[in-house]
C-alpha atoms as a PDB file:
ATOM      1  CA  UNK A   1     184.287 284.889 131.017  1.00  0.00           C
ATOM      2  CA  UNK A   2     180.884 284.301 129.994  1.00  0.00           C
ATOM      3  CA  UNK A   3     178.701 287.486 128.811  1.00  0.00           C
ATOM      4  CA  UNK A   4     175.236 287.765 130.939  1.00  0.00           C
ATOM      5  CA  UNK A   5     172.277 289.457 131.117  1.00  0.00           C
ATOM      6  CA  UNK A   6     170.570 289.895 134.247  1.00  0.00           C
ATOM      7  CA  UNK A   7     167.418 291.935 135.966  1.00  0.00           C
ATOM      8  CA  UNK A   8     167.705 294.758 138.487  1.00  0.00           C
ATOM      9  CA  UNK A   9     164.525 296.396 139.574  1.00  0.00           C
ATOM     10  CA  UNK A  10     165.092 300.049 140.912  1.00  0.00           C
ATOM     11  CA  UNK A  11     162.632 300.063 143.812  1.00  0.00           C
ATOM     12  CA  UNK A  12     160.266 302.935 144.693  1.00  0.00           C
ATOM     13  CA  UNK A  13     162.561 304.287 147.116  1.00  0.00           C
ATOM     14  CA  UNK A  14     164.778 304.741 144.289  1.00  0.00           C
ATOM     15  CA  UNK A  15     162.303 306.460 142.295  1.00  0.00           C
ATOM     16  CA  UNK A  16     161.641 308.873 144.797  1.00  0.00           C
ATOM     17  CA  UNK A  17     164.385 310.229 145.618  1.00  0.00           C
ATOM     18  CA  UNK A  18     165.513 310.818 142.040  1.00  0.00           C
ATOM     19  CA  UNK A  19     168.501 308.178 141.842  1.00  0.00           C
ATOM     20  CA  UNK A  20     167.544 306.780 138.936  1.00  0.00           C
ATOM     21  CA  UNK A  21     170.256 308.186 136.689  1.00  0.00           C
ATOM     22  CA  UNK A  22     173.042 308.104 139.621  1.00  0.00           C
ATOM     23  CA  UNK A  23     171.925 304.080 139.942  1.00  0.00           C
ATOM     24  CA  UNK A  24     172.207 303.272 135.810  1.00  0.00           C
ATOM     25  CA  UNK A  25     175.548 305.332 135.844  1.00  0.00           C
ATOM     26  CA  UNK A  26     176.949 303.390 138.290  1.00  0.00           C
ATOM     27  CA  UNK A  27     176.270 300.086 135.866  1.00  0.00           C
ATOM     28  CA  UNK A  28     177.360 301.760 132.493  1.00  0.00           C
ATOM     29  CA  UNK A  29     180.563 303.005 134.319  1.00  0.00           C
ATOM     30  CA  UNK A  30     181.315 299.455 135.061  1.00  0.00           C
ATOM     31  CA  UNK A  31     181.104 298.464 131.476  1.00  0.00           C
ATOM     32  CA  UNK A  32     177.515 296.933 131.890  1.00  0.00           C
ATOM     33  CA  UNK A  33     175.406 297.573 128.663  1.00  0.00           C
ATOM     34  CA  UNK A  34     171.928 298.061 129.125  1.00  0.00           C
ATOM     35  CA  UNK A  35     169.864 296.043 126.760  1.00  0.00           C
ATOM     36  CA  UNK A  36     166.222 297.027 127.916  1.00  0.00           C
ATOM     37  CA  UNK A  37     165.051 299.542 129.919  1.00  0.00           C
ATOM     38  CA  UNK A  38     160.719 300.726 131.192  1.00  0.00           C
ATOM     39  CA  UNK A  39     159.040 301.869 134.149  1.00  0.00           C
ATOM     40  CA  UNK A  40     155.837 300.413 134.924  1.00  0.00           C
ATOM     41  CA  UNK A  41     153.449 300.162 138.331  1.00  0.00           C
ATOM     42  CA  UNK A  42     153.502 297.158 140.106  1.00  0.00           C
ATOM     43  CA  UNK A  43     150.307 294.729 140.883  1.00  0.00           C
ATOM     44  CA  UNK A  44     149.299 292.122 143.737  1.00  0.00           C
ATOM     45  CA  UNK A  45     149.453 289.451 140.839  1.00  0.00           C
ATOM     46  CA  UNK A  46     152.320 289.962 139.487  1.00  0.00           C
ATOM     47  CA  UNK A  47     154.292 290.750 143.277  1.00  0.00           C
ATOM     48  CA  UNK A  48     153.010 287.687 144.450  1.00  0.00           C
ATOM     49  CA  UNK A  49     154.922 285.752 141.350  1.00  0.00           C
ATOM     50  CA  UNK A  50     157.854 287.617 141.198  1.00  0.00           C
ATOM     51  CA  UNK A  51     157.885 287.169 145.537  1.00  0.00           C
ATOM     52  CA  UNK A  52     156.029 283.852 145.482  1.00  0.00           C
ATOM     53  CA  UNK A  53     158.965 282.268 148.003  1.00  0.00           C
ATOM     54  CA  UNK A  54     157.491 285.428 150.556  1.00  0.00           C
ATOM     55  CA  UNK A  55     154.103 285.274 149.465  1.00  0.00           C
ATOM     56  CA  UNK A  56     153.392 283.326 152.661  1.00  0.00           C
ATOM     57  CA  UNK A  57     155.436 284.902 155.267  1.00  0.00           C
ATOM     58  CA  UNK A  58     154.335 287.897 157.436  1.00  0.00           C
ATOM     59  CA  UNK A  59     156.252 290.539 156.323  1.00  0.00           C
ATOM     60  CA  UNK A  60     154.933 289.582 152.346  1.00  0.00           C
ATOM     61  CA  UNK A  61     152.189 291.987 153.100  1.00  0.00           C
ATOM     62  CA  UNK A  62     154.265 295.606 153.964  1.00  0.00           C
ATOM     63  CA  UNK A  63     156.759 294.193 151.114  1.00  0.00           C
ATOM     64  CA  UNK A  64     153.625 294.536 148.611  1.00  0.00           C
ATOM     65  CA  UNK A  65     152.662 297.947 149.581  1.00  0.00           C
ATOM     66  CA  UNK A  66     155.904 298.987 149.424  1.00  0.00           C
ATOM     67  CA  UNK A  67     156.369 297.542 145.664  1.00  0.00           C
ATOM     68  CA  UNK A  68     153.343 299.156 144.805  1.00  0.00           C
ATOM     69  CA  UNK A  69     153.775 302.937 146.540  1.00  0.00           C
ATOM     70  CA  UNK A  70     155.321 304.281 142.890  1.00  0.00           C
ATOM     71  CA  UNK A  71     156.361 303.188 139.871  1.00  0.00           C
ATOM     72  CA  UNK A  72     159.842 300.616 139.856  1.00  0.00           C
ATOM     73  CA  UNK A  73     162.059 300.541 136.676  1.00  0.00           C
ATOM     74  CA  UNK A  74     162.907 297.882 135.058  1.00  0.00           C
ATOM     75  CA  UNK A  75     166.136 297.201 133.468  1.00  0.00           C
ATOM     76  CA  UNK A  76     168.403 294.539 131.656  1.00  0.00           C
ATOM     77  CA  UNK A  77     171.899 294.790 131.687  1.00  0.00           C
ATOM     78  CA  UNK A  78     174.745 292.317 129.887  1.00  0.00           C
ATOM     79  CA  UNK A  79     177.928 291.729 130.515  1.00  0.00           C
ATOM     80  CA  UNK A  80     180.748 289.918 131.643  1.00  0.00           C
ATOM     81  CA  UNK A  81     179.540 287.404 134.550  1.00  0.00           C
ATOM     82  CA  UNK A  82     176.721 290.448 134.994  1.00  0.00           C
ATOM     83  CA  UNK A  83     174.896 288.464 137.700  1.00  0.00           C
ATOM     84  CA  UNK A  84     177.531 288.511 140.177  1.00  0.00           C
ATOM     85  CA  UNK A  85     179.093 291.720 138.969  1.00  0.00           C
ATOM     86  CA  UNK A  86     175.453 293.577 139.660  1.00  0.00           C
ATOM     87  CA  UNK A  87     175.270 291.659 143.031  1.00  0.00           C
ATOM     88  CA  UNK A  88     178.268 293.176 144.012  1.00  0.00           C
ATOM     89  CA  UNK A  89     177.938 296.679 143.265  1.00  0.00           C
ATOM     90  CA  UNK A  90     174.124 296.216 144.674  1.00  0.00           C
ATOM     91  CA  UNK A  91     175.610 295.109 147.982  1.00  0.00           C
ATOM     92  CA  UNK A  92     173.984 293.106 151.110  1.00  0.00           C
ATOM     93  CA  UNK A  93     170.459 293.187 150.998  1.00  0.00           C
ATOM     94  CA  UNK A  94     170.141 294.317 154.086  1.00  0.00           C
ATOM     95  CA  UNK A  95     171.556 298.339 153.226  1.00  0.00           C
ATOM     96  CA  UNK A  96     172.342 298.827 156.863  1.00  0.00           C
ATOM     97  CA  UNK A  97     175.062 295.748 156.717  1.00  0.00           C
ATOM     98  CA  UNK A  98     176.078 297.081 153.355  1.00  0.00           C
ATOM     99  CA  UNK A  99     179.675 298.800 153.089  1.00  0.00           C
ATOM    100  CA  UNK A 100     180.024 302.542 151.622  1.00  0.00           C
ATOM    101  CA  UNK A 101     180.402 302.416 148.010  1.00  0.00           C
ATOM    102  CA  UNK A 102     177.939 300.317 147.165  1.00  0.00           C
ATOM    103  CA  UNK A 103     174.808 301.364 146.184  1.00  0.00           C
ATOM    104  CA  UNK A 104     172.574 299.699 148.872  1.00  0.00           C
ATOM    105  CA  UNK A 105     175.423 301.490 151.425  1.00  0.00           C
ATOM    106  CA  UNK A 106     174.901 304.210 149.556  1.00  0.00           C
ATOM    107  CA  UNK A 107     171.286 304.807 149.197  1.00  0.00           C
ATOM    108  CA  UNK A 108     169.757 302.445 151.192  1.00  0.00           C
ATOM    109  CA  UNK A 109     167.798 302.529 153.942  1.00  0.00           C
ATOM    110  CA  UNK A 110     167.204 299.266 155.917  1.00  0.00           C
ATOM    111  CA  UNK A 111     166.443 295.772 154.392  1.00  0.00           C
ATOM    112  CA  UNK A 112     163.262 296.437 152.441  1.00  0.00           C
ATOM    113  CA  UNK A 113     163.709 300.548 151.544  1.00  0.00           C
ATOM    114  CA  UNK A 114     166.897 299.048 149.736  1.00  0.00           C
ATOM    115  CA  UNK A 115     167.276 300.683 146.408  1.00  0.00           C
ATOM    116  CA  UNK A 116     167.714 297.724 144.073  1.00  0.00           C
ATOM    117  CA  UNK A 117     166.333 294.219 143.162  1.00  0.00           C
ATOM    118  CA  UNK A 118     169.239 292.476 141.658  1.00  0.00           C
ATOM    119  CA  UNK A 119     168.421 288.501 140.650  1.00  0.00           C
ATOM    120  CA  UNK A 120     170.389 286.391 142.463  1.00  0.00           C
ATOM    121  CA  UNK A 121     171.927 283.986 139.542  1.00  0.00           C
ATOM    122  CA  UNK A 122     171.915 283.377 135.932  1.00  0.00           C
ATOM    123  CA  UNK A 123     168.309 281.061 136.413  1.00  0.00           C
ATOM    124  CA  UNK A 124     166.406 283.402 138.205  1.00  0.00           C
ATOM    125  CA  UNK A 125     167.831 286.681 136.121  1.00  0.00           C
ATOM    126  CA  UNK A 126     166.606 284.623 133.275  1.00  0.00           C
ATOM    127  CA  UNK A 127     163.307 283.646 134.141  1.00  0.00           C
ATOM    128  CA  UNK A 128     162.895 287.631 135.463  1.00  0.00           C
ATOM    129  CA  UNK A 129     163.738 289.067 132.110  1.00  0.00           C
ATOM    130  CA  UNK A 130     160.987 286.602 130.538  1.00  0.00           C
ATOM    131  CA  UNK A 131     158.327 287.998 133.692  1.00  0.00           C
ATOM    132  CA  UNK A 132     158.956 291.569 132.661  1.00  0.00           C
ATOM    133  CA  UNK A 133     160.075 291.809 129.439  1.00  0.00           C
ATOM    134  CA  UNK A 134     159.211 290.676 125.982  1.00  0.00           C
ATOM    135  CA  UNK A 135     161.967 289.491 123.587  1.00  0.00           C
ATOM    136  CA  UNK A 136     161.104 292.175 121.362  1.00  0.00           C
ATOM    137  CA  UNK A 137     161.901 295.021 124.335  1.00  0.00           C
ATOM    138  CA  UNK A 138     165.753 293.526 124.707  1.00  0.00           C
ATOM    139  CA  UNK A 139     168.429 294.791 122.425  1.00  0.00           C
ATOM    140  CA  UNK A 140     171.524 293.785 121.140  1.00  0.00           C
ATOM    141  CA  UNK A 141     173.834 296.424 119.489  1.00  0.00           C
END
């Protein structure tokens, strides 16, 4: 098994309602180490990279304002095949398909007030560290 790291974004909704903690516990439970961790406010230029295969359909626009209504969290966790392992937990995208026990069934609200952006494989989780975080803010230990 091949050890990963991959980026999950805990959306505003997250934030809000103070899940956080409950969200990272979930990961470190699993045996997921987190190698870098910040909280920062989101901006049209950097949405419109990170979403640039929505950044021309309708709903781009209320996916923006969304990003932007609080501050996300960023974090980096490794592991053992962590890509698919934090898809899993995460769940469906869409929280109202999602099963109990995951956190998008947990948490979630509907397909955008989902709790958790979770890159999708090992390219993308790689080119998202390098988007939000700088070599120096990753640790091994």
């Amino acid at each position: 098994m091949a050890v990963e790291r991959t980026l999950i974004i805990l959306k505003p909704d997250c934030v809000k309602k103070g899940l956080v903690g409950e969200v990272l516990k979930r990961f470190e439970l699993a045996t997921l180490k987190l190698a870098g961790l910040k909280m920062k406010k989101l901006n049209k230029k950097i949405l419109e990279e990170h979403y640039a295969h929505h950044k021309d359909k309708p709903f781009f626009k209320g996916l923006a304002k969304f990003m932007k209504s609080s501050p996300v969290v960023f974090v980096v966790v490794e592991g053992e095949n962590a890509v698919a392992a934090v898809r899993d937990m995460a769940g469906p995208t869409d929280s109202k398909q999602a099963p109990k026990g995951t956190i998008r069934g947990d948490y979630g609200e509907d397909i955008q007030v989902n709790v958790i952006h979770a890159s999708d494989s090992l390219e993308t989780a790689n080119a998202e560290i390098a988007r939000f975080f700088k070599k120096s803010e990753l640790f091994d230990y």
